[in-house]
C-alpha atoms as a PDB file:
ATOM      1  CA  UNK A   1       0.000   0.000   0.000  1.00  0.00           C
ATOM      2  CA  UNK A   2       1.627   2.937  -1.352  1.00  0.00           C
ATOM      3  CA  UNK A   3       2.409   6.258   0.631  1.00  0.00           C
ATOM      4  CA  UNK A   4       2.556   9.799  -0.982  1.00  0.00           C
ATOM      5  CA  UNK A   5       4.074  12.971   0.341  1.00  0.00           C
ATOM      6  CA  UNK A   6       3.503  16.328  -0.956  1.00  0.00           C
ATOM      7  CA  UNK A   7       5.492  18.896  -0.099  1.00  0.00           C
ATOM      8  CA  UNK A   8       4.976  21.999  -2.023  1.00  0.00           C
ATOM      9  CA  UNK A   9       7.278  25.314  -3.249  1.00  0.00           C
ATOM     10  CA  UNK A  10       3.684  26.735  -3.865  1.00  0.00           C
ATOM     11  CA  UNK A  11       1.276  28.091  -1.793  1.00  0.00           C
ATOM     12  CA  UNK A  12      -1.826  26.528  -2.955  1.00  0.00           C
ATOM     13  CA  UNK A  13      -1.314  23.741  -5.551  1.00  0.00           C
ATOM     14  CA  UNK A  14       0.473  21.500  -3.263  1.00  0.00           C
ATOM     15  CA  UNK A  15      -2.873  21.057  -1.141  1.00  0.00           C
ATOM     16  CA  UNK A  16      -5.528  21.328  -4.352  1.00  0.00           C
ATOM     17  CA  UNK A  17      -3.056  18.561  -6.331  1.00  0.00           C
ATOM     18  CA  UNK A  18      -3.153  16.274  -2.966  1.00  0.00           C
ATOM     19  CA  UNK A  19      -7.186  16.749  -2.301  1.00  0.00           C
ATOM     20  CA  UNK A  20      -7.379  15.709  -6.041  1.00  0.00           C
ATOM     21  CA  UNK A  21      -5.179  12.832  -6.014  1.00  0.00           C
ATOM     22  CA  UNK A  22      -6.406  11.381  -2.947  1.00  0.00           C
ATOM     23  CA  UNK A  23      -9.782  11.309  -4.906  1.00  0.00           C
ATOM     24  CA  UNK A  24      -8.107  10.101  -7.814  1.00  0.00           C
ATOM     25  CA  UNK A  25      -7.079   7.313  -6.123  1.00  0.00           C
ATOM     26  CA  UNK A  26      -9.714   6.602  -3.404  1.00  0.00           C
ATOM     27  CA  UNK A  27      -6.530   7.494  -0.512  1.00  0.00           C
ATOM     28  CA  UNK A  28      -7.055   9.347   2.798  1.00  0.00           C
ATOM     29  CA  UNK A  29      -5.903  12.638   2.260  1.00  0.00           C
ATOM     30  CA  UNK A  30      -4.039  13.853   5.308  1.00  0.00           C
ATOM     31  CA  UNK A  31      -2.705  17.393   6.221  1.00  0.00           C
ATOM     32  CA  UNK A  32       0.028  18.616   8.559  1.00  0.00           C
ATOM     33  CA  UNK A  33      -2.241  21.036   9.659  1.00  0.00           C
ATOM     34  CA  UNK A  34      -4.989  18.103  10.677  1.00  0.00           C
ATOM     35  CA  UNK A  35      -2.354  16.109  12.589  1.00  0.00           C
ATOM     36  CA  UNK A  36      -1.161  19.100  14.678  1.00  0.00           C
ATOM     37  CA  UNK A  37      -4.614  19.776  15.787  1.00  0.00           C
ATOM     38  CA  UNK A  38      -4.631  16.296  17.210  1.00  0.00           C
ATOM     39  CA  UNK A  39      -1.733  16.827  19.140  1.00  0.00           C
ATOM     40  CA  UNK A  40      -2.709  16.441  22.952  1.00  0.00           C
ATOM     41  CA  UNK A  41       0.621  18.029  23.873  1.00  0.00           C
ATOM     42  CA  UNK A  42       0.716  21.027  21.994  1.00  0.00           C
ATOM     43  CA  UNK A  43      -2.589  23.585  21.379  1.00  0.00           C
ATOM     44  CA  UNK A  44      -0.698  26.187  19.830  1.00  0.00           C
ATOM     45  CA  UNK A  45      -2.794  27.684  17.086  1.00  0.00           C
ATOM     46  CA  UNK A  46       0.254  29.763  16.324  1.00  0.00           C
ATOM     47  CA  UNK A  47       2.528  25.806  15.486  1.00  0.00           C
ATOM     48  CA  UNK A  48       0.030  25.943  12.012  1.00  0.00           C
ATOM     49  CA  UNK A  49       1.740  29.019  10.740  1.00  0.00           C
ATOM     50  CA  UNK A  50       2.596  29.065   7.147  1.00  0.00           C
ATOM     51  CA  UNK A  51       3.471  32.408   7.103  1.00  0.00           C
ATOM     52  CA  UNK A  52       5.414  34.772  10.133  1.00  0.00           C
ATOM     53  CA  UNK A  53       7.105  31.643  11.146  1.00  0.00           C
ATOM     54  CA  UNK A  54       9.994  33.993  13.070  1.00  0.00           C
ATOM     55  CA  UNK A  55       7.378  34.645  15.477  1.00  0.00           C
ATOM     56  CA  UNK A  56       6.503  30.909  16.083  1.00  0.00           C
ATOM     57  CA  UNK A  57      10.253  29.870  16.371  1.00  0.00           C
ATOM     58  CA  UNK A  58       9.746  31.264  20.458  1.00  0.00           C
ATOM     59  CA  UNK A  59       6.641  29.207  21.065  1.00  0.00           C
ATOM     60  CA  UNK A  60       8.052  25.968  21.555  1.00  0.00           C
ATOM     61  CA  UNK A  61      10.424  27.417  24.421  1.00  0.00           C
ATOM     62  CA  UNK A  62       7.339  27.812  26.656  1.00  0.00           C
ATOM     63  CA  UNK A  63       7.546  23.973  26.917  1.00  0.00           C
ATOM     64  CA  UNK A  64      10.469  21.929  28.423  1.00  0.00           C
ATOM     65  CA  UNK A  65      12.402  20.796  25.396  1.00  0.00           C
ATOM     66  CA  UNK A  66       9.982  22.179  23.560  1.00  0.00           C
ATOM     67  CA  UNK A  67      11.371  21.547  20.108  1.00  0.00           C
ATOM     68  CA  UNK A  68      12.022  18.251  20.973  1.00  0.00           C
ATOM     69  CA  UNK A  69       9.018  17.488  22.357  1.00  0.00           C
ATOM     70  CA  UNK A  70       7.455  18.657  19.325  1.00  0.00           C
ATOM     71  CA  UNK A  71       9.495  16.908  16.703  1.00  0.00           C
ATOM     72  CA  UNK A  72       8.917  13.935  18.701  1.00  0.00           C
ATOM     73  CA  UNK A  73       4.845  14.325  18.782  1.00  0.00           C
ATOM     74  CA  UNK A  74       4.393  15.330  14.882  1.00  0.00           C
ATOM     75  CA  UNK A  75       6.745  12.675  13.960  1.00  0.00           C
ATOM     76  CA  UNK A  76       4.955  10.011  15.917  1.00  0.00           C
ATOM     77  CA  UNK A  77       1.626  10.995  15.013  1.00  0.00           C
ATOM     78  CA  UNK A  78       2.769  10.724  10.913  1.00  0.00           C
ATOM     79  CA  UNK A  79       4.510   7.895  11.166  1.00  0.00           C
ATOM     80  CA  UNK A  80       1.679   5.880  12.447  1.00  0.00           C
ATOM     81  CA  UNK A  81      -0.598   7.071  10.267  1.00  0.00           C
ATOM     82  CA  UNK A  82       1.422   6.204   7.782  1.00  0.00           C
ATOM     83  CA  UNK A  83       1.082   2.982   9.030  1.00  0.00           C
ATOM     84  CA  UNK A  84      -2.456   1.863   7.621  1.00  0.00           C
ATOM     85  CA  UNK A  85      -1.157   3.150   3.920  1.00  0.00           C
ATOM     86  CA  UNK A  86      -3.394   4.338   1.123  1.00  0.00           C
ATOM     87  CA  UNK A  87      -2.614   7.870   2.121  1.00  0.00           C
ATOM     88  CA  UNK A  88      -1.443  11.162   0.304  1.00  0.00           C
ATOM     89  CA  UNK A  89       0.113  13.542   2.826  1.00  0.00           C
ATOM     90  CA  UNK A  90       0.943  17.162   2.075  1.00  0.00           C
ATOM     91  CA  UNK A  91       2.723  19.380   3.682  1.00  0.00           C
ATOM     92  CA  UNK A  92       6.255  20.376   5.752  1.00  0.00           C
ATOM     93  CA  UNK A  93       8.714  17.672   5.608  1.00  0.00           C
ATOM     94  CA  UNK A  94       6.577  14.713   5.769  1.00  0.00           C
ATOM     95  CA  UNK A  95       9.054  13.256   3.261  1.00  0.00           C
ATOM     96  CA  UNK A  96      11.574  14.034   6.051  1.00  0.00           C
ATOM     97  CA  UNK A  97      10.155  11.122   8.777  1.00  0.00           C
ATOM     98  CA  UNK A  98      10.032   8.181   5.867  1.00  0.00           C
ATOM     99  CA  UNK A  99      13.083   9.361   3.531  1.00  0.00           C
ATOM    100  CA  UNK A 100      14.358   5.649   3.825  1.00  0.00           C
ATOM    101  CA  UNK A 101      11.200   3.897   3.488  1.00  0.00           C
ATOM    102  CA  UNK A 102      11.138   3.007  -0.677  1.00  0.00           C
ATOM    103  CA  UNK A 103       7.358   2.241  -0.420  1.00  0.00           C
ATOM    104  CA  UNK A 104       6.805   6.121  -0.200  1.00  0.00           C
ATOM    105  CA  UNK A 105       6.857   8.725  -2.995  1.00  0.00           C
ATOM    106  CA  UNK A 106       8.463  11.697  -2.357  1.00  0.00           C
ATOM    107  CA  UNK A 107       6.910  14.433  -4.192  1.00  0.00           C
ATOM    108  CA  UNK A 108       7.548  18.461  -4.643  1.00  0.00           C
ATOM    109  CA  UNK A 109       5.383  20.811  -5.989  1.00  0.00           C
ATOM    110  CA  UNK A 110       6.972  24.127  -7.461  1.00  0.00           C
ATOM    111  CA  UNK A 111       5.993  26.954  -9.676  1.00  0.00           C
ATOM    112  CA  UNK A 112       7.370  29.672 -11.280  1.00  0.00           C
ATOM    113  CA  UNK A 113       7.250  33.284  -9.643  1.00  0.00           C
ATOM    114  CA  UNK A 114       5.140  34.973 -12.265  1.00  0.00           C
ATOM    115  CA  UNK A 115       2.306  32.520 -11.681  1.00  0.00           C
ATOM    116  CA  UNK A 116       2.679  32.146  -8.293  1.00  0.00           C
ATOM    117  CA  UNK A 117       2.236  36.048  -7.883  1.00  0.00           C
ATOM    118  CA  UNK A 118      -0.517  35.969 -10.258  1.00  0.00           C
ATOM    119  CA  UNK A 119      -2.022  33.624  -7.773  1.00  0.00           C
ATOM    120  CA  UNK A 120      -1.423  35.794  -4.875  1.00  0.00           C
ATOM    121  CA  UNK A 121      -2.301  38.361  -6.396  1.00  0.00           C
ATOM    122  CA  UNK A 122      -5.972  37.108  -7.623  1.00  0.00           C
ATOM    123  CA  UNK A 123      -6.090  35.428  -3.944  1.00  0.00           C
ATOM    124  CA  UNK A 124      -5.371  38.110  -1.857  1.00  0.00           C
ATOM    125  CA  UNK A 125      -6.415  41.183  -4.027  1.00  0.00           C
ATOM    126  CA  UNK A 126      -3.097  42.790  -3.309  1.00  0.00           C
ATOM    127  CA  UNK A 127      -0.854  44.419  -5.167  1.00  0.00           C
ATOM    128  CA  UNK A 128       2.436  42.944  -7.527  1.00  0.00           C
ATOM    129  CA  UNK A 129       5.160  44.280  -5.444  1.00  0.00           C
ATOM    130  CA  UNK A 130       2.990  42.736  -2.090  1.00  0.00           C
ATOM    131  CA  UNK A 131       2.696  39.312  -3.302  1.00  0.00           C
ATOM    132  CA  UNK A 132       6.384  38.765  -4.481  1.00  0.00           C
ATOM    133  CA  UNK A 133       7.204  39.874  -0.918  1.00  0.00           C
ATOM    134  CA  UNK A 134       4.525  38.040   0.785  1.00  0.00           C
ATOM    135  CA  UNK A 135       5.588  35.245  -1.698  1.00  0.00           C
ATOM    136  CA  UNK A 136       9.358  35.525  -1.017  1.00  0.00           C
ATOM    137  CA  UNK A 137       8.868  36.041   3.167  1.00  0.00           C
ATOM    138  CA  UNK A 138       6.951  32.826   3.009  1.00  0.00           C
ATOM    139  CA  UNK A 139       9.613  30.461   1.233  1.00  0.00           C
ATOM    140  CA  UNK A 140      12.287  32.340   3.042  1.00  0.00           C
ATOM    141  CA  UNK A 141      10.340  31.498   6.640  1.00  0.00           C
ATOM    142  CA  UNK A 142       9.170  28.513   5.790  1.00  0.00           C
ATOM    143  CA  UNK A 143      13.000  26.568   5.184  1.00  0.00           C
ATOM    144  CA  UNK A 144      13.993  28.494   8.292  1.00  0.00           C
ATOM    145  CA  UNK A 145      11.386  26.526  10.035  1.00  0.00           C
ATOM    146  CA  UNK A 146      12.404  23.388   8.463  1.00  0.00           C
ATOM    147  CA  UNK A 147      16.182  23.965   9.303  1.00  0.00           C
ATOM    148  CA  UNK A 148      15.400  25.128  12.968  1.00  0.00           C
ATOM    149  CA  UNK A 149      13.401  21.571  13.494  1.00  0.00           C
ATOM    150  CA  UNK A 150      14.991  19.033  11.238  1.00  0.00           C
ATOM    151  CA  UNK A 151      17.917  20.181  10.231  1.00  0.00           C
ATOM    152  CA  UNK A 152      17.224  19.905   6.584  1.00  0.00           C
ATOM    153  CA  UNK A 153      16.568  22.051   3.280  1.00  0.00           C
ATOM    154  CA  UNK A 154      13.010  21.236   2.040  1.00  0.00           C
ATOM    155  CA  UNK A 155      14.019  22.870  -1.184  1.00  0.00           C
ATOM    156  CA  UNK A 156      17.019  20.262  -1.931  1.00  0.00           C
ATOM    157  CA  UNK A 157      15.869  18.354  -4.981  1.00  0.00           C
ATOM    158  CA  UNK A 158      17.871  14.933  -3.613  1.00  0.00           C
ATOM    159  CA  UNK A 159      15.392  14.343  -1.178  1.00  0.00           C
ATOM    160  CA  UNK A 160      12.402  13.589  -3.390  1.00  0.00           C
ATOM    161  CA  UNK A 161      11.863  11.100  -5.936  1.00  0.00           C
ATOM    162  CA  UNK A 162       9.563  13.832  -8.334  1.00  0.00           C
ATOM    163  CA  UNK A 163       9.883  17.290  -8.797  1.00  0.00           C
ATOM    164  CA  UNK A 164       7.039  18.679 -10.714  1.00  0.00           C
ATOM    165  CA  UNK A 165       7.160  22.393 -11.769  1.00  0.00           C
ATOM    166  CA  UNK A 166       3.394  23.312 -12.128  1.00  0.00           C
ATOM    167  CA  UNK A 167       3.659  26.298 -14.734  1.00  0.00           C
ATOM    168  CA  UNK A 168       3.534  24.968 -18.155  1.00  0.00           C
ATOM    169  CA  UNK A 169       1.873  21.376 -16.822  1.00  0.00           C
ATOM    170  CA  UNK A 170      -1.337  22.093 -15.546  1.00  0.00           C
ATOM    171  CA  UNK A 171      -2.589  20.336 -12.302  1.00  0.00           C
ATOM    172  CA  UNK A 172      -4.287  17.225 -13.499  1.00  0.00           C
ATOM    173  CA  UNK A 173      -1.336  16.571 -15.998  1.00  0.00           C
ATOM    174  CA  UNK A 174       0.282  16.343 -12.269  1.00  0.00           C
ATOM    175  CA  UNK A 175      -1.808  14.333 -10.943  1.00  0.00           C
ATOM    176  CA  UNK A 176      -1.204  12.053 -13.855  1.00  0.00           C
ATOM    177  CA  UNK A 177       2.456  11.956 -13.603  1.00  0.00           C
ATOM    178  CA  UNK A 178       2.160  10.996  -9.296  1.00  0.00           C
ATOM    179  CA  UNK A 179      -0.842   8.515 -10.060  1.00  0.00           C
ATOM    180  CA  UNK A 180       1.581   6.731 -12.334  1.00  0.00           C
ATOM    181  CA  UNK A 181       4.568   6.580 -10.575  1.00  0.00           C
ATOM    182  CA  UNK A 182       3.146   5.808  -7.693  1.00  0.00           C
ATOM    183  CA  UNK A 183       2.217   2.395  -9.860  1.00  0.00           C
ATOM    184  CA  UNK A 184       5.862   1.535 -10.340  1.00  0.00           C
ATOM    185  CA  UNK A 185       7.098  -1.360  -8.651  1.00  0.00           C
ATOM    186  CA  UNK A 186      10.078   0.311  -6.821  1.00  0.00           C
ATOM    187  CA  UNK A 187       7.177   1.950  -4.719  1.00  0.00           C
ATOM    188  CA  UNK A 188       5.004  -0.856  -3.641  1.00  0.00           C
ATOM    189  CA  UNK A 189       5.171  -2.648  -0.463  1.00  0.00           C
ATOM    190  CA  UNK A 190       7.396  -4.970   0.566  1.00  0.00           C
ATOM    191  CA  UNK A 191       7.823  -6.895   3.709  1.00  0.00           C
ATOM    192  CA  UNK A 192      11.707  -5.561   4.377  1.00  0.00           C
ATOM    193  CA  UNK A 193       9.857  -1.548   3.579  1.00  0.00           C
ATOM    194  CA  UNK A 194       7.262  -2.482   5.828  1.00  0.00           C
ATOM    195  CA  UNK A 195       9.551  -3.628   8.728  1.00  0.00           C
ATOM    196  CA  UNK A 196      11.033  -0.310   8.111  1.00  0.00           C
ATOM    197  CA  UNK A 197       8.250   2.055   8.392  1.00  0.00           C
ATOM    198  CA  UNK A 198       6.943   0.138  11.946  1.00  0.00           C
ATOM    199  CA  UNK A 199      10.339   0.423  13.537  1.00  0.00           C
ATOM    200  CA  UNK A 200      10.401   4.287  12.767  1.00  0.00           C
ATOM    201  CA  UNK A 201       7.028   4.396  13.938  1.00  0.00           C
ATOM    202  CA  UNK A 202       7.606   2.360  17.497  1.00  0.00           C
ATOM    203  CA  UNK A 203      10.236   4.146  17.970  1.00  0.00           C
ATOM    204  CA  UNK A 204       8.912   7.468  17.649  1.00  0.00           C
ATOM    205  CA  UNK A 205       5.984   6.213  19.302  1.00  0.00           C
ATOM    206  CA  UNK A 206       8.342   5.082  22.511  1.00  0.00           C
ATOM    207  CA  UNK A 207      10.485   8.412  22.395  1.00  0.00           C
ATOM    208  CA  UNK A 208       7.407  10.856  21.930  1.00  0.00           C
ATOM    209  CA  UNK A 209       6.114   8.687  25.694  1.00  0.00           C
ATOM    210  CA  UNK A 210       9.037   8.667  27.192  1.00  0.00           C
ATOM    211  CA  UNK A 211       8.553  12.787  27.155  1.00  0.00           C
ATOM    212  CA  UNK A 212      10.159  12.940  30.868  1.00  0.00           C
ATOM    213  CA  UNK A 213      13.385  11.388  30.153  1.00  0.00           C
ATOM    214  CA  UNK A 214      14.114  13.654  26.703  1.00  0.00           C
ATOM    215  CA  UNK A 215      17.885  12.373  26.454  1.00  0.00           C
ATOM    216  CA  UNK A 216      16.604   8.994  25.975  1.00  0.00           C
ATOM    217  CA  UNK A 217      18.233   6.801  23.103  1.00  0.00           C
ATOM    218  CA  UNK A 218      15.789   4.337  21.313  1.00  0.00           C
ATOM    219  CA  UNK A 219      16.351   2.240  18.846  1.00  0.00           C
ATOM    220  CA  UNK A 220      13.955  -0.824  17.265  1.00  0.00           C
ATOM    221  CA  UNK A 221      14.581  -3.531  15.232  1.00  0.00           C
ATOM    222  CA  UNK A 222      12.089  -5.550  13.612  1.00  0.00           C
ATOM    223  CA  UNK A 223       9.800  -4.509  17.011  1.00  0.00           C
ATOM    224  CA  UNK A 224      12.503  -5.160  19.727  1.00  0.00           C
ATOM    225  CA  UNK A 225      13.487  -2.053  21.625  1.00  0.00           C
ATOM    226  CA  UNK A 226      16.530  -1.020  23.327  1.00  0.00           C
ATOM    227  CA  UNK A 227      16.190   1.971  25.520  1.00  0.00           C
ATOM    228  CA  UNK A 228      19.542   3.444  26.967  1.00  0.00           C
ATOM    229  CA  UNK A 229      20.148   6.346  29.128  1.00  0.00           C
ATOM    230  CA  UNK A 230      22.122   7.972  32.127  1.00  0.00           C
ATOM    231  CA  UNK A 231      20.619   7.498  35.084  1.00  0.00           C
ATOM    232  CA  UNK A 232      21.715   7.800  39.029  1.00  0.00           C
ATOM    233  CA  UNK A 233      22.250   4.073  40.388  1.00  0.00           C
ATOM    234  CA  UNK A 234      19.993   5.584  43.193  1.00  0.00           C
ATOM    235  CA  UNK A 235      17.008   5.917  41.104  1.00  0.00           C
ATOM    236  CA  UNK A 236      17.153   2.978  38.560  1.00  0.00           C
ATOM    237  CA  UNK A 237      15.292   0.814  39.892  1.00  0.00           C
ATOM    238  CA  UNK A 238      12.104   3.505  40.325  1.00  0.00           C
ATOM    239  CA  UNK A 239      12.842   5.152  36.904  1.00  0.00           C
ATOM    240  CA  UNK A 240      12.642   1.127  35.239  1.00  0.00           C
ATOM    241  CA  UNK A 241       9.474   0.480  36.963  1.00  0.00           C
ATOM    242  CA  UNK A 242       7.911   4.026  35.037  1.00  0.00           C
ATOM    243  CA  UNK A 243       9.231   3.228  31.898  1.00  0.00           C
ATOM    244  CA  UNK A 244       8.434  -0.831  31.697  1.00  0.00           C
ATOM    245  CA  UNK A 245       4.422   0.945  32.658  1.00  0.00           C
ATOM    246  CA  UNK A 246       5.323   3.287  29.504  1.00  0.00           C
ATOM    247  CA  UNK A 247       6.140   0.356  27.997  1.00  0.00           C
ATOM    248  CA  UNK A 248       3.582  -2.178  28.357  1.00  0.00           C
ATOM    249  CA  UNK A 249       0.743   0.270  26.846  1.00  0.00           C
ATOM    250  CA  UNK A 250       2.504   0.134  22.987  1.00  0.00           C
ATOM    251  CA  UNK A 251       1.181  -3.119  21.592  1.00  0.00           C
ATOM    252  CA  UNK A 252       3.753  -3.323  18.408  1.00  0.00           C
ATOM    253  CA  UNK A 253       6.744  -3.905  21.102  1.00  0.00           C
ATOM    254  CA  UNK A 254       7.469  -7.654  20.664  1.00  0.00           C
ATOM    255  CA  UNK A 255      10.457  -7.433  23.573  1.00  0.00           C
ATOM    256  CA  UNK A 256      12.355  -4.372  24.941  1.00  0.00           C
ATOM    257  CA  UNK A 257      15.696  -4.054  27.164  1.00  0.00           C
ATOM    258  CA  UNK A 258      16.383  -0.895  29.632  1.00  0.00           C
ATOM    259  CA  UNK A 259      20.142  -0.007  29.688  1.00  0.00           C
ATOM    260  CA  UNK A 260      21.207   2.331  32.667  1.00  0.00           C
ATOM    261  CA  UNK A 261      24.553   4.221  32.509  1.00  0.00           C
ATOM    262  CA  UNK A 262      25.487   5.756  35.784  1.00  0.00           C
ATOM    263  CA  UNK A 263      26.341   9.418  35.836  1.00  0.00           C
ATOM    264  CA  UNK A 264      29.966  10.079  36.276  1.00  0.00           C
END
């Protein structure tokens, strides 16, 4: 069951192309706006930003390890929805969380400038010189965003397996190009892919519960977990009994083993 990501370099044909796909193809169509809102850890309306993003970069500090905390949740929640397949997901970095799965196509939607600010422009009934800025402010705030969470360049063409400029192709000639490549057999299930995409997602799973011990290092294997981390001698034996509850309430654990490394 086939997974596609959307990411898009414009603002509004990445989420019409994956609303009209996911018809297309009779997937769930699923947003990164719709999975922050089920976030039980974080009701920020302010997270959803597209746009003034340097204002949002502060909101994660009012939690403890906020940005981690964060990456942690949104990955989680992805990954296992990801999980049931059959789903086109659009928007930041979602390609970022599965970019070694090979049952997932990596997609990126651009345009060029002139339509895009004939877009905003129509949109927003603003002027030229607005838009391009609007336009420009958007892409510029939008990788910072990217860099400040993941690390990564959402623009970098290596990290998808399609680039489509919309400009001279119109959307449904898109659409066409994704709903066929998405046939090919490099991007169909397979049991080793599969394996893959469930360890990423009991792992996040484990890291995004284990919120009170942040420095944490997990790492599964075909759905065996090994948990390591510093902890005084004093408390291990309290701290094991918290995280073997943690543990016992994530089904897709087969076995796990607690390693404790004394402070020094």
């Amino acid at each position: 069951m086939p997974i596609i990501t959307i990411s898009r370099g414009s603002y509004f044909h990445g989420r019409s192309i994956a609303e009209k796909l996911s018809r297309r193809l009779n997937y769930a169509c699923v947003s990164r706006d719709e999975i922050i809102e089920n976030l039980d850890e974080f009701h920020l309306p302010e997270i959803k930003l597209v746009r003034e993003l340097n204002d949002a970069f502060s909101i994660l500090d009012r939690f403890p390890h906020g940005k981690k905390r964060f990456v942690a949740a949104i990955r989680s929640a992805i990954l296992n929805r990801f999980l049931s397949g059959n789903v086109v997901y659009h928007g930041l970095v979602g390609h970022y969380f599965v970019s070694g799965v090979s049952h997932v196509l990596k997609v990126r939607i651009v345009s060029d400038i002139e339509s895009r600010v004939a877009g905003e422009m129509a949109r927003e009934n603003i002027s030229e010189e607005k838009a391009r800025y609007i336009l420009k402010k958007d892409d510029d705030e939008r990788r910072k965003w990217a860099m400040f969470l993941y690390g990564i360049d959402i623009a970098a063409p290596e990290t998808y397996n399609l680039v489509i400029n919309i400009g001279q192709l119109s959307e449904d000639e898109a659409i066409d190009i994704i709903a066929g490549a998405v046939t090919f057999p490099s991007f169909q299930e397979t049991a080793e892919s599969r394996s893959a995409l469930v360890d990423l997602a009991i792992t996040a799973t484990v890291i995004r519960k284990l919120f009170d011990f942040p420095h944490a290092d997990v790492v599964s294997k075909n759905g065996r977990v090994r948990i390591s981390l510093k902890v005084p001698e004093s408390q291990q034996s309290l701290i094991r009994e918290r995280i073997e509850h943690i543990l016992s309430s994530i089904a897709e654990i087969k076995e796990y083993r607690l390693q404790f490394d004394s402070y020094f």
